[in-house]
PDB file of N, CA and C in Angstrom:
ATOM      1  N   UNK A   1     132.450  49.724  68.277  1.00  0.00           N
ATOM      2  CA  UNK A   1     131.158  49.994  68.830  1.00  0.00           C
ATOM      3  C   UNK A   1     130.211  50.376  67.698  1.00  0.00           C
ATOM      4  N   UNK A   2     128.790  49.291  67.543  1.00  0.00           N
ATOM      5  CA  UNK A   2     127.849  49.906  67.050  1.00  0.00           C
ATOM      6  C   UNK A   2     127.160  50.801  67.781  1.00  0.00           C
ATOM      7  N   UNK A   3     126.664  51.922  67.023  1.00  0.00           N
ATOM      8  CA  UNK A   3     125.507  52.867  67.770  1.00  0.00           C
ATOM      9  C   UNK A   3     124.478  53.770  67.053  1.00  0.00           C
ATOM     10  N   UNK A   4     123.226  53.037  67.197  1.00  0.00           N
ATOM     11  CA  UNK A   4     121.774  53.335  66.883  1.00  0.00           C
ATOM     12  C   UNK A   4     121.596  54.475  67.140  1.00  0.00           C
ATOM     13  N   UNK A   5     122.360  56.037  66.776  1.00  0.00           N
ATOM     14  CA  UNK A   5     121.806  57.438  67.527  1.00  0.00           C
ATOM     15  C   UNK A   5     120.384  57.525  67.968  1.00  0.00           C
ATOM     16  N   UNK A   6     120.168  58.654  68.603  1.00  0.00           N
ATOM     17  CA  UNK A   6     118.579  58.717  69.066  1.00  0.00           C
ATOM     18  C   UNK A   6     118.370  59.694  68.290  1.00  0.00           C
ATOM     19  N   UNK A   7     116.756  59.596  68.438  1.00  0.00           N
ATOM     20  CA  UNK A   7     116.178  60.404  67.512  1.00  0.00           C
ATOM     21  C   UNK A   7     115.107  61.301  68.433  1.00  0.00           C
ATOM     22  N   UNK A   8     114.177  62.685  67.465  1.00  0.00           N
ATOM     23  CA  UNK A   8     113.295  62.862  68.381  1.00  0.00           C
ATOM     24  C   UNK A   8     111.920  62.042  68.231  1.00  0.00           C
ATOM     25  N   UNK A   9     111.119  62.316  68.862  1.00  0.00           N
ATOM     26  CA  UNK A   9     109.943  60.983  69.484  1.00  0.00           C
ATOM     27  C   UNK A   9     109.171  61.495  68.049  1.00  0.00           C
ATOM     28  N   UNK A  10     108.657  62.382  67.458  1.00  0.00           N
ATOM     29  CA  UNK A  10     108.259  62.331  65.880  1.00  0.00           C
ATOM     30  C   UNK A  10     109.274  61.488  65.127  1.00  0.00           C
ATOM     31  N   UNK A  11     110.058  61.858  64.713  1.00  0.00           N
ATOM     32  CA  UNK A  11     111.111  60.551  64.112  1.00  0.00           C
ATOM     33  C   UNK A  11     110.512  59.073  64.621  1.00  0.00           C
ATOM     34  N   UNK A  12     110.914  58.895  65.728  1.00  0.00           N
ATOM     35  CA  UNK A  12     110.524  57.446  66.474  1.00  0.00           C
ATOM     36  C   UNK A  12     109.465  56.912  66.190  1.00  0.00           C
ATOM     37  N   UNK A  13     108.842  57.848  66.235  1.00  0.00           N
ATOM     38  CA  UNK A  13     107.104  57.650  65.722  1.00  0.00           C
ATOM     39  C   UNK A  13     106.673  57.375  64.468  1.00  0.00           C
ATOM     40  N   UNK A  14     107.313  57.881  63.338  1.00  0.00           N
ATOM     41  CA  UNK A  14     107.045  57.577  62.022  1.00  0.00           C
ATOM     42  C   UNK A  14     107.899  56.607  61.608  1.00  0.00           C
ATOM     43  N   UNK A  15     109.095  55.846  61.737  1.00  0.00           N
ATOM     44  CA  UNK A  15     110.187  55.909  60.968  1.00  0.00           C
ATOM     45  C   UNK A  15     109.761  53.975  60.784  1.00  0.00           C
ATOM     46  N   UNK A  16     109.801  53.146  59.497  1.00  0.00           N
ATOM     47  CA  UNK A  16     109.584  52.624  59.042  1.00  0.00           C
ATOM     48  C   UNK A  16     110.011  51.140  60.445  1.00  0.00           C
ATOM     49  N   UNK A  17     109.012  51.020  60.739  1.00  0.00           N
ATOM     50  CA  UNK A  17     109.411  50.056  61.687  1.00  0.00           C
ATOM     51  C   UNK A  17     110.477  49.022  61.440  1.00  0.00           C
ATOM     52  N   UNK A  18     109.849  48.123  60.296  1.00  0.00           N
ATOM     53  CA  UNK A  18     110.252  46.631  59.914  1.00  0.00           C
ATOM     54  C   UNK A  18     112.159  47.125  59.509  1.00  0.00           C
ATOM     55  N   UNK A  19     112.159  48.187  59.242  1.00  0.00           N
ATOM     56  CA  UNK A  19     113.564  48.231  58.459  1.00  0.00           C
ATOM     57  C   UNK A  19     114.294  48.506  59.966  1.00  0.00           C
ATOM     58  N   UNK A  20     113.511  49.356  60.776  1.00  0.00           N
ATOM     59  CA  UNK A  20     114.422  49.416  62.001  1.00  0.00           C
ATOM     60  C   UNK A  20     114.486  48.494  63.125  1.00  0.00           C
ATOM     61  N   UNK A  21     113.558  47.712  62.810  1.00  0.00           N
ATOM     62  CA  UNK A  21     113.818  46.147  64.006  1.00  0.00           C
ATOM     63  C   UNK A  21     114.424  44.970  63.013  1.00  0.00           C
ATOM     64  N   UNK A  22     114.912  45.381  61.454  1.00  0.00           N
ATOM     65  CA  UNK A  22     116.214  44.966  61.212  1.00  0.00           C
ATOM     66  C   UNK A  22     117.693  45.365  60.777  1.00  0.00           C
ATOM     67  N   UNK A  23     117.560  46.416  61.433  1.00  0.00           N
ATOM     68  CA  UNK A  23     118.659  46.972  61.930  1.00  0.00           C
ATOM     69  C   UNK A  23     119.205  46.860  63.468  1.00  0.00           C
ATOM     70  N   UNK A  24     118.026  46.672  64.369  1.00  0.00           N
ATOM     71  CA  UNK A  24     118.736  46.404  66.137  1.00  0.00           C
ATOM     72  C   UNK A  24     118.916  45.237  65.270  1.00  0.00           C
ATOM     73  N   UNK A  25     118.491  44.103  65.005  1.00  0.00           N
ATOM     74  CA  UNK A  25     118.496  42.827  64.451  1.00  0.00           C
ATOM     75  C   UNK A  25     120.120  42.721  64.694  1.00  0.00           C
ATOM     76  N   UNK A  26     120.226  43.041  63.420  1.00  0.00           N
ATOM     77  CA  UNK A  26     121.451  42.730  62.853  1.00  0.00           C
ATOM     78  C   UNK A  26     123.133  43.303  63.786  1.00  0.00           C
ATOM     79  N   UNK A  27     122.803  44.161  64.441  1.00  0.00           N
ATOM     80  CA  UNK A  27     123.791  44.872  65.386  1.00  0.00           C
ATOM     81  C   UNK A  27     123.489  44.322  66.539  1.00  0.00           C
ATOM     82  N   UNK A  28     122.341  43.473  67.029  1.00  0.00           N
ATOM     83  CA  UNK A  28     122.575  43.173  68.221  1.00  0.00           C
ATOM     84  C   UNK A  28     123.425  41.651  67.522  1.00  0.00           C
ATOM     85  N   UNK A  29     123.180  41.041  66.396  1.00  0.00           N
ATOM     86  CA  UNK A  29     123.442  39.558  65.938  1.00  0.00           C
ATOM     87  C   UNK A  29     125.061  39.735  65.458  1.00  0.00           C
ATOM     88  N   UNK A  30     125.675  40.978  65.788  1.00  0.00           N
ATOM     89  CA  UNK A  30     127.090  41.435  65.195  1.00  0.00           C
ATOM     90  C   UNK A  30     127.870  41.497  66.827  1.00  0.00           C
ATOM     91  N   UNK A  31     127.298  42.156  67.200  1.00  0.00           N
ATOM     92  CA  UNK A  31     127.174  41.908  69.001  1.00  0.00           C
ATOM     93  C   UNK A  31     127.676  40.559  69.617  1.00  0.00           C
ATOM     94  N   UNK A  32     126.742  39.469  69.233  1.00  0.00           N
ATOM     95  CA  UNK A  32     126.228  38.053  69.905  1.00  0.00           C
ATOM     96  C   UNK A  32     127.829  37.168  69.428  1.00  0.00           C
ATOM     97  N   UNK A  33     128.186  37.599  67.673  1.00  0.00           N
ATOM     98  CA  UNK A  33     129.477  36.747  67.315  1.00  0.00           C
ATOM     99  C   UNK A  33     130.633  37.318  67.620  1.00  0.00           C
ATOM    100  N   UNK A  34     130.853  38.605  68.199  1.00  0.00           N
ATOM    101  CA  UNK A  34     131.956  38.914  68.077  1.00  0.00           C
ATOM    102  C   UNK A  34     132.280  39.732  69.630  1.00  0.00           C
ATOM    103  N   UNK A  35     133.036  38.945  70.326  1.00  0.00           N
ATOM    104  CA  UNK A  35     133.355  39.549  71.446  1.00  0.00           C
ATOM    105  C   UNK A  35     133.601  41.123  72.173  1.00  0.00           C
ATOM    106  N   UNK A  36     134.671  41.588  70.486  1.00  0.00           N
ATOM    107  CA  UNK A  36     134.797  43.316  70.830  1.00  0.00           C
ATOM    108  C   UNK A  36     134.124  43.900  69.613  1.00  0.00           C
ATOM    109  N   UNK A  37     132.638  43.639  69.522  1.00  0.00           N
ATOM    110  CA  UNK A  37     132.072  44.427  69.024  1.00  0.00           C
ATOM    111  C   UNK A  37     130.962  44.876  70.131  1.00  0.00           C
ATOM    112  N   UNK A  38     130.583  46.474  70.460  1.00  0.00           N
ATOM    113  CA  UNK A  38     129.704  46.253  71.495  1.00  0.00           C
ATOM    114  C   UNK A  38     128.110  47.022  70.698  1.00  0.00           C
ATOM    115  N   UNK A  39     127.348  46.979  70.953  1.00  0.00           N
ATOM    116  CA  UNK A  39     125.840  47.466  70.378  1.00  0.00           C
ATOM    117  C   UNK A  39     125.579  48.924  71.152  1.00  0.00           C
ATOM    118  N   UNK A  40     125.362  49.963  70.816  1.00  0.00           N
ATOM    119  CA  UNK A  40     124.612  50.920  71.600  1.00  0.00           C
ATOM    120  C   UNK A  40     123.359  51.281  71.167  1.00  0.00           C
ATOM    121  N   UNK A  41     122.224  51.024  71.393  1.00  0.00           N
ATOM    122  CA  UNK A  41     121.354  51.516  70.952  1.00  0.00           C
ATOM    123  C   UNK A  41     120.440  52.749  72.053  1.00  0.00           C
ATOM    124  N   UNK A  42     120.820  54.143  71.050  1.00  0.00           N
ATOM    125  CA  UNK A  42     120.214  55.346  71.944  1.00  0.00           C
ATOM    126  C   UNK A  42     118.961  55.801  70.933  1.00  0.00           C
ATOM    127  N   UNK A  43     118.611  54.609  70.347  1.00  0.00           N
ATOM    128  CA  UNK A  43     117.285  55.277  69.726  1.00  0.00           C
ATOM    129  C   UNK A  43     116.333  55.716  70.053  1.00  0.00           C
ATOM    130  N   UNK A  44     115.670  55.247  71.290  1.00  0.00           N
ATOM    131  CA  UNK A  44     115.001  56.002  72.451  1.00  0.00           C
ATOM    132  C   UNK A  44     115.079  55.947  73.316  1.00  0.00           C
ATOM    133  N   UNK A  45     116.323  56.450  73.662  1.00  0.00           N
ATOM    134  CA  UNK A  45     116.895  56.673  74.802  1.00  0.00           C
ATOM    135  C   UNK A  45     116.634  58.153  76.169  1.00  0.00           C
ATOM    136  N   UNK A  46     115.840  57.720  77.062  1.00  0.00           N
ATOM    137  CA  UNK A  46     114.868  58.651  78.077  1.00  0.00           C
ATOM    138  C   UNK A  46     116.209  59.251  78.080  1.00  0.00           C
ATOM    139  N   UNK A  47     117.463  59.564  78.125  1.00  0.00           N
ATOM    140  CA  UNK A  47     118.626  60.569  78.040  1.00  0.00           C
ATOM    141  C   UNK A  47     118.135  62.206  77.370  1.00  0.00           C
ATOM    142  N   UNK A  48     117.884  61.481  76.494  1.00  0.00           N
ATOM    143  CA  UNK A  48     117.547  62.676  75.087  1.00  0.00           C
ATOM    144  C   UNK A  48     116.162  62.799  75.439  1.00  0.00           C
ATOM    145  N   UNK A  49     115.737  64.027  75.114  1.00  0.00           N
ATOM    146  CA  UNK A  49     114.394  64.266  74.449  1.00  0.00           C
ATOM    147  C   UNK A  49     114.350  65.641  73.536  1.00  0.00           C
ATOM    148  N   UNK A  50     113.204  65.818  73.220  1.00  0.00           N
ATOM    149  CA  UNK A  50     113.103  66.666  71.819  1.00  0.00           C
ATOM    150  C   UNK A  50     114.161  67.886  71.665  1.00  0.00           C
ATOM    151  N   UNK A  51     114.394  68.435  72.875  1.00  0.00           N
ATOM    152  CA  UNK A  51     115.346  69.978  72.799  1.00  0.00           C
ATOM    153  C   UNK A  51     116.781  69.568  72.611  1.00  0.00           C
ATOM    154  N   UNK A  52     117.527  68.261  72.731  1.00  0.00           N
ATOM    155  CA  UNK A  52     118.162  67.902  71.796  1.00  0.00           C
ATOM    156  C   UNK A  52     118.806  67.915  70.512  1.00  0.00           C
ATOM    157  N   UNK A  53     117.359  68.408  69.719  1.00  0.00           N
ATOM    158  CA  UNK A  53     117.944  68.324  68.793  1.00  0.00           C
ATOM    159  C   UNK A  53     117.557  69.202  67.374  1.00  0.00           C
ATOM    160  N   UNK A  54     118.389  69.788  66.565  1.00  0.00           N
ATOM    161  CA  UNK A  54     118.365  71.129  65.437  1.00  0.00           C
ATOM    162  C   UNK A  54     117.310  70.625  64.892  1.00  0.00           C
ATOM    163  N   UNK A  55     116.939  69.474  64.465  1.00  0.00           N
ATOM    164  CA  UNK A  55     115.579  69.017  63.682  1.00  0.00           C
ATOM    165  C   UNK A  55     114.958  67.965  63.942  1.00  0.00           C
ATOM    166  N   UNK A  56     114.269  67.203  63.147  1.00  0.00           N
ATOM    167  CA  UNK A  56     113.987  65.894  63.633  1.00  0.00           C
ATOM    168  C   UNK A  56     115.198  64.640  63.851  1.00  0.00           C
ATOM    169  N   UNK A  57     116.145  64.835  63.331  1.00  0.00           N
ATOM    170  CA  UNK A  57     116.983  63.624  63.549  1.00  0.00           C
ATOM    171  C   UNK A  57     118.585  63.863  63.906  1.00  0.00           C
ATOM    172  N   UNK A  58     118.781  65.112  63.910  1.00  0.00           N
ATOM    173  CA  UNK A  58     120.104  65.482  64.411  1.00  0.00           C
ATOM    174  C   UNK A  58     120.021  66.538  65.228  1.00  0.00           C
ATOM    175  N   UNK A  59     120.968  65.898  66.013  1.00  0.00           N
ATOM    176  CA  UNK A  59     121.072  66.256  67.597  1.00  0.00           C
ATOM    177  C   UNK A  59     122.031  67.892  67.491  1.00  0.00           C
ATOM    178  N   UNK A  60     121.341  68.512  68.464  1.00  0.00           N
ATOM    179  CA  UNK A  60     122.253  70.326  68.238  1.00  0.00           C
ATOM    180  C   UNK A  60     123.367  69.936  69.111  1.00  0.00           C
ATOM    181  N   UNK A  61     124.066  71.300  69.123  1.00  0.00           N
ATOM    182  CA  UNK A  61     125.602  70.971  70.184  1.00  0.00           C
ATOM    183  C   UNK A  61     125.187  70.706  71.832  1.00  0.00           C
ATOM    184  N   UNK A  62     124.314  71.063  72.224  1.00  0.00           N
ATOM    185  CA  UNK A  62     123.743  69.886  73.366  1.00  0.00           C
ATOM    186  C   UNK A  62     123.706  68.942  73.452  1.00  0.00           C
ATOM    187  N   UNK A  63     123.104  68.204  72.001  1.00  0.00           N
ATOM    188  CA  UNK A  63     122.584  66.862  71.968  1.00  0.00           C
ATOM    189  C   UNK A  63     123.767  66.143  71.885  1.00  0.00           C
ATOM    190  N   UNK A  64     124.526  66.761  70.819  1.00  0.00           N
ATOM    191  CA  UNK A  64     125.632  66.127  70.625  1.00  0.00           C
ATOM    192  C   UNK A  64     126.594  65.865  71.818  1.00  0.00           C
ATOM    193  N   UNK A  65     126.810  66.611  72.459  1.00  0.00           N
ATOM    194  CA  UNK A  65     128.103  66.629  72.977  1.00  0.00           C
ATOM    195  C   UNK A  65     127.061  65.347  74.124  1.00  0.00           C
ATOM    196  N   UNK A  66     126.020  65.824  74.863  1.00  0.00           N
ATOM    197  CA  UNK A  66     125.482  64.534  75.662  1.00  0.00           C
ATOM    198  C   UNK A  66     125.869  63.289  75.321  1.00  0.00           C
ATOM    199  N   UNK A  67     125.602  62.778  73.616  1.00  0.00           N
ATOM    200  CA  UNK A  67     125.855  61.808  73.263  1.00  0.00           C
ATOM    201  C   UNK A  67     126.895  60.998  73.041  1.00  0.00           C
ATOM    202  N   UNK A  68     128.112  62.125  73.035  1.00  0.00           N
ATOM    203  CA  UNK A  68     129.387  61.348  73.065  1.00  0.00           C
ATOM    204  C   UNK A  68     129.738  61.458  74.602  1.00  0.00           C
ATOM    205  N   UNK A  69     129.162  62.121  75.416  1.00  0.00           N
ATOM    206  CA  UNK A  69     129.670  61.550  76.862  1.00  0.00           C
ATOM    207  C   UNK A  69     129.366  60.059  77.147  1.00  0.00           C
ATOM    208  N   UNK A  70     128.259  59.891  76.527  1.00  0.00           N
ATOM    209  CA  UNK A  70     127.292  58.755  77.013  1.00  0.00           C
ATOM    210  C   UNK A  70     128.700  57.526  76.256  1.00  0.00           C
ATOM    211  N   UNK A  71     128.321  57.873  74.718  1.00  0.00           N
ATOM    212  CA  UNK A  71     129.598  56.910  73.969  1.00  0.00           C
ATOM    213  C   UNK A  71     130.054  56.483  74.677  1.00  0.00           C
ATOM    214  N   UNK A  72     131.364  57.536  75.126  1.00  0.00           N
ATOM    215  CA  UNK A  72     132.446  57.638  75.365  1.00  0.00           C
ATOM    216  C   UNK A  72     132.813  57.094  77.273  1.00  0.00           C
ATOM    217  N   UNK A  73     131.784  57.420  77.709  1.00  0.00           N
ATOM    218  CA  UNK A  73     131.144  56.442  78.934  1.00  0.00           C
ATOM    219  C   UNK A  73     131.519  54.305  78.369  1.00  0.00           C
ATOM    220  N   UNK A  74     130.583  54.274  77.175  1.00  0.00           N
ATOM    221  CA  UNK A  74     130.964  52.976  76.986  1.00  0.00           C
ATOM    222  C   UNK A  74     131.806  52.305  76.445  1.00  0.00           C
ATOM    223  N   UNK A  75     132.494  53.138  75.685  1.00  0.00           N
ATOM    224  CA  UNK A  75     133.835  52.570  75.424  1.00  0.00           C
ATOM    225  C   UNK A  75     134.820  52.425  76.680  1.00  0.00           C
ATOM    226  N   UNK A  76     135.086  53.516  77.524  1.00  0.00           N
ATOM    227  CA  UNK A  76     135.608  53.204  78.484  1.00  0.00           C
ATOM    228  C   UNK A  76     135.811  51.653  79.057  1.00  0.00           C
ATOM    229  N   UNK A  77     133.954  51.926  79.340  1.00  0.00           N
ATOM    230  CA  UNK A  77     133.762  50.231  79.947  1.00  0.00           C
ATOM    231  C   UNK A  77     134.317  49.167  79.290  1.00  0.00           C
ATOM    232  N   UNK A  78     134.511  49.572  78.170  1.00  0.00           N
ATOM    233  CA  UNK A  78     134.446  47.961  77.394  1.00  0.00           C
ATOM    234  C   UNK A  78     135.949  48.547  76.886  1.00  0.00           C
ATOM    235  N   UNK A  79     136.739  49.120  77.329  1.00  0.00           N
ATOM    236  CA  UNK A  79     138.273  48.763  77.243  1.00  0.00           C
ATOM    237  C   UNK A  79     138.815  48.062  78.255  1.00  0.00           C
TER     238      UNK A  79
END
């Protein structure tokens, strides 16, 4: 499993576009060839929002632990 963590909406807001629409790029195009590879992208994901997280880009033990339910939700599926 690829996975795009989320960020908070300042992050989202600044963060260098072109490099990050080739990054879904490339993980959704890793996705498309390979059957058990799966894509997660929680980059802005309405799940999360700002209290989430210790700073701008990492998630506190709230955020965190949300995020591996969510994971861990999709791996399930895709075993």
């Amino acid at each position: 499993m690829l996975v795009t963590m989320p960020a908070t909406s300042h992050y989202a807001e600044n963060v260098n576009t072109e490099k990050l629409a080739k990054i879904f790029e490339e993980c959704s195009k890793l996705e498309g060839l390979h059957r058990n590879v799966h894509y997660l992208n929680l980059f802005v994901d309405s799940r999360f929002n700002n209290s989430d997280f210790y700073d701008c880009d990492h998630l506190n033990t709230l955020g965190a632990e949300k995020c591996s339910k969510i994971i861990n939700t999709e791996i399930l599926r895709f075993n």
